[in-house]
N, C-alpha and C. Protein backbone atom coordinates (compact mmCIF):
# COMPACT_ATOMS: atom_id res chain seq x y z
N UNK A 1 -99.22 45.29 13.63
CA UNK A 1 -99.97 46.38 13.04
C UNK A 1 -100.66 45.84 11.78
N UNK A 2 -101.91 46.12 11.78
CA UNK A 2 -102.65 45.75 10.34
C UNK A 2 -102.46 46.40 9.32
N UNK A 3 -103.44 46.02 8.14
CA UNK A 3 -102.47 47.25 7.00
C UNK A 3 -103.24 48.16 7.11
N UNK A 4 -104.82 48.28 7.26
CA UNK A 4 -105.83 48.95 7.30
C UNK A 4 -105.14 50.15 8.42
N UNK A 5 -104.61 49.92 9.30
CA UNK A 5 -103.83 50.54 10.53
C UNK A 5 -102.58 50.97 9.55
N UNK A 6 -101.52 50.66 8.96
CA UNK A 6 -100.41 51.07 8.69
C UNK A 6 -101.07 52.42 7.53
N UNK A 7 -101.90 51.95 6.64
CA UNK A 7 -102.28 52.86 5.48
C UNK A 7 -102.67 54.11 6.62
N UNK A 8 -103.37 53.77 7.40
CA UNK A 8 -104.43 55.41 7.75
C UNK A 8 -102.77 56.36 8.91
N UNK A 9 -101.50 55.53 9.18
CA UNK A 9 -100.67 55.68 9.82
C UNK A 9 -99.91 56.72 8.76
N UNK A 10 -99.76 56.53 7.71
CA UNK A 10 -99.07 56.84 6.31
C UNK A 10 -100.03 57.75 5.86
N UNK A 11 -101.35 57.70 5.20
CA UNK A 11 -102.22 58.86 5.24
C UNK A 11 -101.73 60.19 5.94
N UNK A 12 -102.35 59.61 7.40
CA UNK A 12 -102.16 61.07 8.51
C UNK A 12 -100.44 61.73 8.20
N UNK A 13 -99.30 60.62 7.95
CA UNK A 13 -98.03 61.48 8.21
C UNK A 13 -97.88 62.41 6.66
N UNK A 14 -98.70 61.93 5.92
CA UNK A 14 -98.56 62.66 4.22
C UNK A 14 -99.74 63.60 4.33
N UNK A 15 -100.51 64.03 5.26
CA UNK A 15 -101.23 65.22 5.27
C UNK A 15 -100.51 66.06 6.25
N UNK A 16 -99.90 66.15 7.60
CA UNK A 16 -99.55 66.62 8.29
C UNK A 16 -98.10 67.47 7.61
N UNK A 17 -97.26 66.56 6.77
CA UNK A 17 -96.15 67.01 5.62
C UNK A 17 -97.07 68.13 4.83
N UNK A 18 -97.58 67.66 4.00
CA UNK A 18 -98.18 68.57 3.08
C UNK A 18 -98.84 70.03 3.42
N UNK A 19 -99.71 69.91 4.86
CA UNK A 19 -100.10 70.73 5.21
C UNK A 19 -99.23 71.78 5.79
N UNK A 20 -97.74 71.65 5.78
CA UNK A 20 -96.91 72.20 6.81
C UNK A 20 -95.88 73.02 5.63
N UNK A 21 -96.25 72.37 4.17
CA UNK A 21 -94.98 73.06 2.94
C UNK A 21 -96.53 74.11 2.36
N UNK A 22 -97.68 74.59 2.87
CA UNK A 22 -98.60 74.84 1.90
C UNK A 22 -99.09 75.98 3.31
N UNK A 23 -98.23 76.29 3.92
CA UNK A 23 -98.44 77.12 5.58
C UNK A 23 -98.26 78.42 4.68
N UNK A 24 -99.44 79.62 5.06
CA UNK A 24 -99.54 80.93 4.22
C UNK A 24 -98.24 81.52 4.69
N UNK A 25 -97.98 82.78 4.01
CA UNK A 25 -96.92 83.42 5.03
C UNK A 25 -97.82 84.85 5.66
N UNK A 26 -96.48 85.40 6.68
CA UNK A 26 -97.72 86.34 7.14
C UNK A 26 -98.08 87.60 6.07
N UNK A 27 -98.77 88.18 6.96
CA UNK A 27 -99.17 89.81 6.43
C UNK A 27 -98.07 91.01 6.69
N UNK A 28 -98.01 91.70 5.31
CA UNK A 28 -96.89 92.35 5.63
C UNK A 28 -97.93 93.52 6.91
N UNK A 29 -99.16 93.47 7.04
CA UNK A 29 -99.51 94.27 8.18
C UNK A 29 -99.03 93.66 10.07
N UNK A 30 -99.20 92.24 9.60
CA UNK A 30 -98.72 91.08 10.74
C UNK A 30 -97.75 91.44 11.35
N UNK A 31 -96.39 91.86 10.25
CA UNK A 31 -94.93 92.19 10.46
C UNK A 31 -94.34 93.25 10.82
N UNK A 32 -95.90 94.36 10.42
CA UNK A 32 -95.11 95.73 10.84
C UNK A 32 -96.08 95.63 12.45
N UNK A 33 -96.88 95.12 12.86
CA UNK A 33 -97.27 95.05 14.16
C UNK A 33 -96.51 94.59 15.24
N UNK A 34 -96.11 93.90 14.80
CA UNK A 34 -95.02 92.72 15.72
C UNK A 34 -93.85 93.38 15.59
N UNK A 35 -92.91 93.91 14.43
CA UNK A 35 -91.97 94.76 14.84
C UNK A 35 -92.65 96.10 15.51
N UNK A 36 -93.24 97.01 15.32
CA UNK A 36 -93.89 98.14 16.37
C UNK A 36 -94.05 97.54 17.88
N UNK A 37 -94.68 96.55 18.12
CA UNK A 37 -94.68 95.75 19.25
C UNK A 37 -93.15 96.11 19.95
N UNK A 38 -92.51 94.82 19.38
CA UNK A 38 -91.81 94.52 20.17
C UNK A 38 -90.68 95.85 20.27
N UNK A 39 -90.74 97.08 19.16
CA UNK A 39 -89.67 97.89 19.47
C UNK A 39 -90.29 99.42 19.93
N UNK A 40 -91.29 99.40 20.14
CA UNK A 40 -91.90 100.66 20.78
C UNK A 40 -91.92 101.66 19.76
N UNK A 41 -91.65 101.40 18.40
CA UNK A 41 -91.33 102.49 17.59
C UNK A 41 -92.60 103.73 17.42
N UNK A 42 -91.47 104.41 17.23
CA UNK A 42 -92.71 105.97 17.06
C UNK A 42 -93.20 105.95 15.75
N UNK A 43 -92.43 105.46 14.58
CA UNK A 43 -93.36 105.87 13.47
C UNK A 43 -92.54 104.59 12.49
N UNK A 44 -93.39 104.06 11.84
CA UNK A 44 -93.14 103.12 10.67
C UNK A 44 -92.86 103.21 9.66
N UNK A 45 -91.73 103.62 8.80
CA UNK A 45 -91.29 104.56 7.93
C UNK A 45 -91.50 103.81 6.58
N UNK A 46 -91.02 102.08 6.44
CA UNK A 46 -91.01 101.61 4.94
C UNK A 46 -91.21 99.93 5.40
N UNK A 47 -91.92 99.56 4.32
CA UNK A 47 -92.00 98.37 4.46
C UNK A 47 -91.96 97.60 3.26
N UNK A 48 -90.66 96.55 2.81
CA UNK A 48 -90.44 95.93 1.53
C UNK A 48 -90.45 94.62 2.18
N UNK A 49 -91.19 93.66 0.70
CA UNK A 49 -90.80 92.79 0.44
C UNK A 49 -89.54 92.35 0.05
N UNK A 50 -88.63 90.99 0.32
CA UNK A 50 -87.45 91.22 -0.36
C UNK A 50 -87.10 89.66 0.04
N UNK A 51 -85.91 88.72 -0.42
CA UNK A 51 -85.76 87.66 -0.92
C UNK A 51 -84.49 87.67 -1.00
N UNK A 52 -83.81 86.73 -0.47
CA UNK A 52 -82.52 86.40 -0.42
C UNK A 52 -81.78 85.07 0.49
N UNK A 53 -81.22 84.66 -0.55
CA UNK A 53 -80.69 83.55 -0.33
C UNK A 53 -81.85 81.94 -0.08
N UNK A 54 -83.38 82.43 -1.06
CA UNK A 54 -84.25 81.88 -0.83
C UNK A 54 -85.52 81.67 0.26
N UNK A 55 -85.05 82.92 1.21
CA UNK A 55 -85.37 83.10 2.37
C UNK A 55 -86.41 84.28 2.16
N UNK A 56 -87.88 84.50 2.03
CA UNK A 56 -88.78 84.91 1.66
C UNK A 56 -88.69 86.48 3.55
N UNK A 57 -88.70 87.56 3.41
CA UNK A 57 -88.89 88.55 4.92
C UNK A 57 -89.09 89.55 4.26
N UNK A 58 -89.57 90.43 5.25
CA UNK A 58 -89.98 91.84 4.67
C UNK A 58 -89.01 92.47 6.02
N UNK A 59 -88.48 93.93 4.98
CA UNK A 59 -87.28 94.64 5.15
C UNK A 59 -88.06 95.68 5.88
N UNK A 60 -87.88 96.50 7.12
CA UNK A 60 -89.23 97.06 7.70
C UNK A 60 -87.97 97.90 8.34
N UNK A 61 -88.71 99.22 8.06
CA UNK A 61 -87.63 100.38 8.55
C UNK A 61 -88.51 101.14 9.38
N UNK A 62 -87.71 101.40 10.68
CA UNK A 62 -88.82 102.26 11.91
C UNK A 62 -87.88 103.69 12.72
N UNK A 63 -88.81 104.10 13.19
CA UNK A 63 -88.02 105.14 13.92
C UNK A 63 -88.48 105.15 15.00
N UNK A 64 -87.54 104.96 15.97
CA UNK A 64 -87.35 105.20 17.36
C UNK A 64 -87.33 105.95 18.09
N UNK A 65 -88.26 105.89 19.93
CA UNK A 65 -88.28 107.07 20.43
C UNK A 65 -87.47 108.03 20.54
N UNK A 66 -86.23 107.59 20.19
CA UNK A 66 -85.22 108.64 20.49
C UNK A 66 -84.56 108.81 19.52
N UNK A 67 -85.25 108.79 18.10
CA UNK A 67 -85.15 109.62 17.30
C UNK A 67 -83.98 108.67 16.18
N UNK A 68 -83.61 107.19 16.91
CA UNK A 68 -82.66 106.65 15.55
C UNK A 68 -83.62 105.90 14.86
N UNK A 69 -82.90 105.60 13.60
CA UNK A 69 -84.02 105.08 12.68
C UNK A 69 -82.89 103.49 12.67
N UNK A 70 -84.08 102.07 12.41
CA UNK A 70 -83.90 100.90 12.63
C UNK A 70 -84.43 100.45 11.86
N UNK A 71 -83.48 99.29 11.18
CA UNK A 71 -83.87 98.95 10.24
C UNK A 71 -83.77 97.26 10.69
N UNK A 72 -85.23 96.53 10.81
CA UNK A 72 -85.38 94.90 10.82
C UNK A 72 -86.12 94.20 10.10
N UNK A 73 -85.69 92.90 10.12
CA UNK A 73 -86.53 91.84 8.94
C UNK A 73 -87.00 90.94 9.86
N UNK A 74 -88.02 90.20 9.00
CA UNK A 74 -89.01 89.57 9.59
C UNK A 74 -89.44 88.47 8.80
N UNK A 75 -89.21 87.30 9.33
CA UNK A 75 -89.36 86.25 8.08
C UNK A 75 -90.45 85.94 8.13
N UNK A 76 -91.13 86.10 6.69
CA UNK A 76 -92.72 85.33 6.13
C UNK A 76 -93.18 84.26 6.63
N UNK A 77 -92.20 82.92 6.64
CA UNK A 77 -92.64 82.53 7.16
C UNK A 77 -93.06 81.74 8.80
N UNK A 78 -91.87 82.12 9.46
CA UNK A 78 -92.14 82.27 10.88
C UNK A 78 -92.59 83.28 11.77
N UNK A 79 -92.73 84.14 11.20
CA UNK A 79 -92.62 85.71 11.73
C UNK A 79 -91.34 86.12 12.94
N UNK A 80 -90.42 85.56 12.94
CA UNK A 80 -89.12 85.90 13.15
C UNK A 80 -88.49 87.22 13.08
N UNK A 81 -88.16 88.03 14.32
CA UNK A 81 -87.59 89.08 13.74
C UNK A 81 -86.08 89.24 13.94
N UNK A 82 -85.33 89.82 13.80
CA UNK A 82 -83.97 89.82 12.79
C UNK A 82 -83.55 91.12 12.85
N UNK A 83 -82.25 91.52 13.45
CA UNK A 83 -81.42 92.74 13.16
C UNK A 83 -80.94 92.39 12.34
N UNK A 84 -80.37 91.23 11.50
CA UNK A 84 -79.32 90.86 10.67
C UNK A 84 -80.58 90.71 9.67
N UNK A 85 -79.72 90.70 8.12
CA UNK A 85 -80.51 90.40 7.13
C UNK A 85 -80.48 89.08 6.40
N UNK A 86 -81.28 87.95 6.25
CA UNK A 86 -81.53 87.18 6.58
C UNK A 86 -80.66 86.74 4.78
């Protein structure tokens, strides 16, 4: 391997890093779509930001067709959703 080859090898792996710690997080509109999605909910009652244990999700409370109310998180930055609180 040349160096001209090793440098642009080292380049690409220190942009691909960088670009991956500097990834937006989503929209708390992103989060209440994707939980409505995936839980059929009838109505979208609250939606917090919230933080714990360094772990950046929004706390998203819904109500269900049949009338129970559900409460899931959704992590910022995977969009992950979560009965448990993260």
């Amino acid at each position: 391997m040349t160096l001209k080859t090793f440098k642009f090898a080292v380049l690409s792996l220190l942009l691909v890093i960088s670009s991956q710690s500097y990834a937006f997080d989503i929209s708390e509109r992103k989060a209440s779509q994707l939980v409505q999605s995936k839980y059929k909910a009838k109505k979208l009652l609250k939606v917090e930001s919230i933080s714990s244990r360094g772990t950046k999700a929004f706390k998203i409370k819904i109500l269900l067709d049949s009338g129970r109310l559900k409460t899931v998180y959704v992590n910022k930055k995977s969009g992950k959703i979560s009965e448990r609180q993260p």
